[in-house]
Protein backbone atom coordinates (compact mmCIF):
# COMPACT_ATOMS: atom_id res chain seq x y z
CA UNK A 1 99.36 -67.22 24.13
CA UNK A 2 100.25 -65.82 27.77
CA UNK A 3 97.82 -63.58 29.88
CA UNK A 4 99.34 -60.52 28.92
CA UNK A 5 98.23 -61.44 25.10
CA UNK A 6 94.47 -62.23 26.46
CA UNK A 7 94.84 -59.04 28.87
CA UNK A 8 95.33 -56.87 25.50
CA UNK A 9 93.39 -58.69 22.93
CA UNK A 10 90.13 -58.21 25.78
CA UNK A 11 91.35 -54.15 26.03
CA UNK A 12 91.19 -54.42 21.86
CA UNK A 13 87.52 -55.93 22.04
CA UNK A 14 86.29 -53.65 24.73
CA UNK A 15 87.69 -50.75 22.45
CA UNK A 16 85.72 -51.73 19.56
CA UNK A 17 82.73 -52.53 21.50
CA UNK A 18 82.94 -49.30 22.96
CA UNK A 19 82.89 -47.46 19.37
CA UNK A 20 80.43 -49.47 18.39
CA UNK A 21 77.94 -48.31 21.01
CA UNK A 22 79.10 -44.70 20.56
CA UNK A 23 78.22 -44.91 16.98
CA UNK A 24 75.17 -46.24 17.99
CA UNK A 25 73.58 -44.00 20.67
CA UNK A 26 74.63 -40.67 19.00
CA UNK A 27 71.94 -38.24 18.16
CA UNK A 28 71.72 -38.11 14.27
CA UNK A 29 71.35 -42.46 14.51
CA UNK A 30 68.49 -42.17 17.01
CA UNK A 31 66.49 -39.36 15.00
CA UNK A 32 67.12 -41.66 11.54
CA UNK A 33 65.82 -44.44 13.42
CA UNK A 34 62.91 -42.49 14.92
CA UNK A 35 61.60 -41.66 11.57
CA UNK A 36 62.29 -44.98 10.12
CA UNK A 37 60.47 -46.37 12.80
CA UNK A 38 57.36 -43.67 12.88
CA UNK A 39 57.19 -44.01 9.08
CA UNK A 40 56.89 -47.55 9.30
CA UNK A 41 53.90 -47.25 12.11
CA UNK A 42 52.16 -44.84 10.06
CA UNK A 43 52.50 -47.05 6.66
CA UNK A 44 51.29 -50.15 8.75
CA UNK A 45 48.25 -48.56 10.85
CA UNK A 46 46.85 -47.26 7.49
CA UNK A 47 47.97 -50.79 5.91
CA UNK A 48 45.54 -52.49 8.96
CA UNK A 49 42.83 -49.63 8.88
CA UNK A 50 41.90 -50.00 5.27
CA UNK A 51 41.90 -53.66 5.56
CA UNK A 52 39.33 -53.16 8.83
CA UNK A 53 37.28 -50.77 7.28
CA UNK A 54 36.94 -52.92 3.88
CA UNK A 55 35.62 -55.97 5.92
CA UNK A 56 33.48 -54.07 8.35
CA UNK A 57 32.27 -51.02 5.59
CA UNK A 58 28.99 -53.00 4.96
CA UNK A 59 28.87 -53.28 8.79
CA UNK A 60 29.41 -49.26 9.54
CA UNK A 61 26.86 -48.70 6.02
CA UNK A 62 24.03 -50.48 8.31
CA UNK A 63 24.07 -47.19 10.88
CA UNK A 64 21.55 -44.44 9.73
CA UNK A 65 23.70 -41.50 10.31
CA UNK A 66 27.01 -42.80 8.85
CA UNK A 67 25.01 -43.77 5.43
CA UNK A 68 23.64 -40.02 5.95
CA UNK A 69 26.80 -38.49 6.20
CA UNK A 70 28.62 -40.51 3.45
CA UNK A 71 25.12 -39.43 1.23
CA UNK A 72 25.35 -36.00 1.69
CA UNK A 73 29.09 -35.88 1.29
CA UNK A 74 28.48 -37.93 -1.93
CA UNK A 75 25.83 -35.35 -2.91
CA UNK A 76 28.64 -32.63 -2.42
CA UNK A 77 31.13 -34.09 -5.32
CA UNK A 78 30.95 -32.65 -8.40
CA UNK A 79 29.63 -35.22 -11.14
């Protein structure tokens, strides 16, 4: 395997490489992975928020005008 083989199997790799990155900076790939990415944060922050707001609802039921509010929006629902 001479130089000139390296010299042309490196231009091959670099070509690839190249395409590769192309494919992977275009528009349409960076929006998909945008939403992926935003519907995954969204999933997860409510994921973490009811978990937080199960362990500290007895906490938040403690403060006089939360319990008021969550009374007279319980006195709203039909029964």
């Amino acid at each position: 395997m001479g130089p000139e083989d390296q010299h042309s199997k490196i231009i091959e790799h670099l070509d690839v490489l190249n395409k590769q990155v192309a494919r992977q900076n275009s528009i349409g790939r960076m929006f998909f992975v945008g939403i992926v990415y935003g519907i995954g944060f969204f999933v997860g922050s409510a994921i973490i928020a009811t978990i937080a707001l199960g362990i500290l609802g007895p906490w938040f039921a403690q403060i006089p005008w939360i319990r008021n509010a969550f009374e007279v929006g319980a006195a709203l629902l039909p029964k």
